[in-house]
Protein backbone atom coordinates (compact mmCIF):
# COMPACT_ATOMS: atom_id res chain seq x y z
CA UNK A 1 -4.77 -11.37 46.74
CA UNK A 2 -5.06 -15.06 45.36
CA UNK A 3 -7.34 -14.02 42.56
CA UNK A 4 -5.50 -10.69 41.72
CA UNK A 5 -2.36 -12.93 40.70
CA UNK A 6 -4.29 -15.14 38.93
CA UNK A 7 -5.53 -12.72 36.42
CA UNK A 8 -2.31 -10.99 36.29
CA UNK A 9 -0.79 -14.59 35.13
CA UNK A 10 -3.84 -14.65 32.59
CA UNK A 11 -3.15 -11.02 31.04
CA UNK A 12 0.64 -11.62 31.69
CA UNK A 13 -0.29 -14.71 29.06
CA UNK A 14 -2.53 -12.86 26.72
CA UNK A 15 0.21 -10.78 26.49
CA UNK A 16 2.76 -12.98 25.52
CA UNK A 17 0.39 -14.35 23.08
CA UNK A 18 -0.25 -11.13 21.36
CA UNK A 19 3.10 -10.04 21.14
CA UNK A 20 4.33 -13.48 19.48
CA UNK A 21 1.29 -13.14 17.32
CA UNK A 22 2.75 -9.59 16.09
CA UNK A 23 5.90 -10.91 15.39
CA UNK A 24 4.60 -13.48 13.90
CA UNK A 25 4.30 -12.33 9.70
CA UNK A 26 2.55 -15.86 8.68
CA UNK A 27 0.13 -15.27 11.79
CA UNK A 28 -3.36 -14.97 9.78
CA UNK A 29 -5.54 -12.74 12.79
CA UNK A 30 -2.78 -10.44 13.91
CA UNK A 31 -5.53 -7.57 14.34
CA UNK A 32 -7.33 -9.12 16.64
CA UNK A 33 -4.63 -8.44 19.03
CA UNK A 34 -4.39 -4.75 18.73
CA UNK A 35 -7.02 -1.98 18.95
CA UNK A 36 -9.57 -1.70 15.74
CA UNK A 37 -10.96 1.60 14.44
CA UNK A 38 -13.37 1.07 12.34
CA UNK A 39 -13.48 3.64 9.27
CA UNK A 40 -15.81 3.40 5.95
CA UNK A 41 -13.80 3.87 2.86
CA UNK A 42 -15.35 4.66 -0.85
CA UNK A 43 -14.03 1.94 -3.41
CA UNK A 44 -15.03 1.54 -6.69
CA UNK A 45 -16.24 -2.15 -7.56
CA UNK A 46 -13.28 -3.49 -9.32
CA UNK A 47 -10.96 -2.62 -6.63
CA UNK A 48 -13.51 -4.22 -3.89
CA UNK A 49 -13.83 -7.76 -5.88
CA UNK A 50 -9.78 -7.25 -5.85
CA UNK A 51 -9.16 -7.30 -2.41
CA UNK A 52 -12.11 -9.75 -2.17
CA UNK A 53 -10.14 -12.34 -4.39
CA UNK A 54 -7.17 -11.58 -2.28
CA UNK A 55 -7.96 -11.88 0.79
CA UNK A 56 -10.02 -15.34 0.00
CA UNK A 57 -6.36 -16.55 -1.93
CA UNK A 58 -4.25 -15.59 1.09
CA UNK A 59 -7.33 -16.75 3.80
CA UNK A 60 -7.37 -13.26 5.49
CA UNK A 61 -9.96 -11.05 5.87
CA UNK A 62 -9.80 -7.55 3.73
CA UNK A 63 -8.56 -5.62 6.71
CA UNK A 64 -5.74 -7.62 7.29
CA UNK A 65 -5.17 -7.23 3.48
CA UNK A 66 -5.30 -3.24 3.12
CA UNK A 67 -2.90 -3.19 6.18
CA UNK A 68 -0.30 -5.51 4.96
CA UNK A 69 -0.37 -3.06 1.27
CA UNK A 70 0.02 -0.02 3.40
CA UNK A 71 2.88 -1.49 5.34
CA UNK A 72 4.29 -2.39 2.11
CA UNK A 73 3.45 1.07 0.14
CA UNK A 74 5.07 2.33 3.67
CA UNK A 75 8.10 0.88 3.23
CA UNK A 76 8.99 1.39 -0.15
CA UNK A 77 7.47 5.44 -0.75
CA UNK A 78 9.02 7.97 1.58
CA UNK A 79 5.92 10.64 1.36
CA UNK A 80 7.45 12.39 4.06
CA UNK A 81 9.98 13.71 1.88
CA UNK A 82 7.75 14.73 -1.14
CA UNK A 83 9.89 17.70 -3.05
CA UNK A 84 6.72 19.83 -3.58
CA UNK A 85 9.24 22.37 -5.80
CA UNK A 86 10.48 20.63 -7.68
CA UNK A 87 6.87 19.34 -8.56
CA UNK A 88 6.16 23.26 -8.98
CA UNK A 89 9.29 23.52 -11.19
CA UNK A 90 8.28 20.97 -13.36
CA UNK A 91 4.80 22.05 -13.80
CA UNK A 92 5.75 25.46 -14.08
CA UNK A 93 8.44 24.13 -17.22
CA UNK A 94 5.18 22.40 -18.45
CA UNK A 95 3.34 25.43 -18.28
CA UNK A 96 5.35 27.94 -19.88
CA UNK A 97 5.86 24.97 -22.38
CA UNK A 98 3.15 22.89 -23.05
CA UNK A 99 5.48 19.96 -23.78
CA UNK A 100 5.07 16.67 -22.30
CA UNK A 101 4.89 12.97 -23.29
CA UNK A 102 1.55 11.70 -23.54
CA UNK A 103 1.03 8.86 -20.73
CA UNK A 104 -0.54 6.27 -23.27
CA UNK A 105 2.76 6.67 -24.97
CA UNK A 106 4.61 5.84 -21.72
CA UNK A 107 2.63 3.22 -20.43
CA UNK A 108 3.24 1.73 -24.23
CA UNK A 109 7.02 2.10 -23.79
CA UNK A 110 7.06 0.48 -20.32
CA UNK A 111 5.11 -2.68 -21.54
CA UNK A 112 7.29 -3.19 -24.12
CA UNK A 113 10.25 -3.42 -21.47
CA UNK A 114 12.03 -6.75 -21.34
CA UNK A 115 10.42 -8.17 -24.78
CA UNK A 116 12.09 -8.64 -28.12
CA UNK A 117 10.08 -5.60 -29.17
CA UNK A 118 11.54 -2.80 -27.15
CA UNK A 119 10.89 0.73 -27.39
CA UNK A 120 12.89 3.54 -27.56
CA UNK A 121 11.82 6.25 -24.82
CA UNK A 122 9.10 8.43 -26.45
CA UNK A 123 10.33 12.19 -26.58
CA UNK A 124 8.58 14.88 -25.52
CA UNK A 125 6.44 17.32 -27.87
CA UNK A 126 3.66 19.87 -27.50
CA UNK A 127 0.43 18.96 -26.23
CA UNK A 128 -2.33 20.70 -25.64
């Protein structure tokens, strides 16, 4: 009986441990408190030397670094409420159509955001 408390006082601790480890954000090894399944993902290189750099900057390993961006990602895009018709709609407008704004032409206008050289919003026209 001795020796069953004992290790009920030492998982009771690991416990404890874990859980203040969870709530702790700044806590650097979080996942080693909490079942790990490993899965292989395809990245190109670019985005593999990226999480590289950050997780060396921060001191983390990578894992700890793709689940902090999908808690984040998670908390700011509600994909659970994606309006699949009005994404048909739209398409379908596009379709019947063929207007659009080129994206190199929006990705111009949005860098040019906050600087003394602002853009107007580029208008739509025919494309291909």
């Amino acid at each position: 009986m001795a020796s069953s408390g004992i290790v009920g006082c030492a998982a009771q601790r690991s416990l404890q441990w874990a859980k203040r480890g969870l709530d702790n954000v700044s806590s650097r090894n979080y996942l080693g408190y909490v079942n790990l399944i490993r899965r292989t993902l395809e990245i190109d290189p670019g985005t593999d030397a990226r999480l590289d750099a950050i997780a060396a900057e921060r001191g983390q390993d990578v894992s700890t670094v793709l689940a902090e961006a999908l808690a984040l990602l998670d908390s700011v895009v509600d994909i659970t409420e994606a309006d699949l018709g009005e994404d048909r709609r739209r398409l379908g407008e596009f379709m019947r159509t063929r207007e659009a704004i080129p994206l190199d032409e929006v990705k111009t206008w949005v860098a040019s955001w906050d600087s003394a050289g602002e853009l107007a919003r580029p208008t739509s026209r025919k494309i291909g």
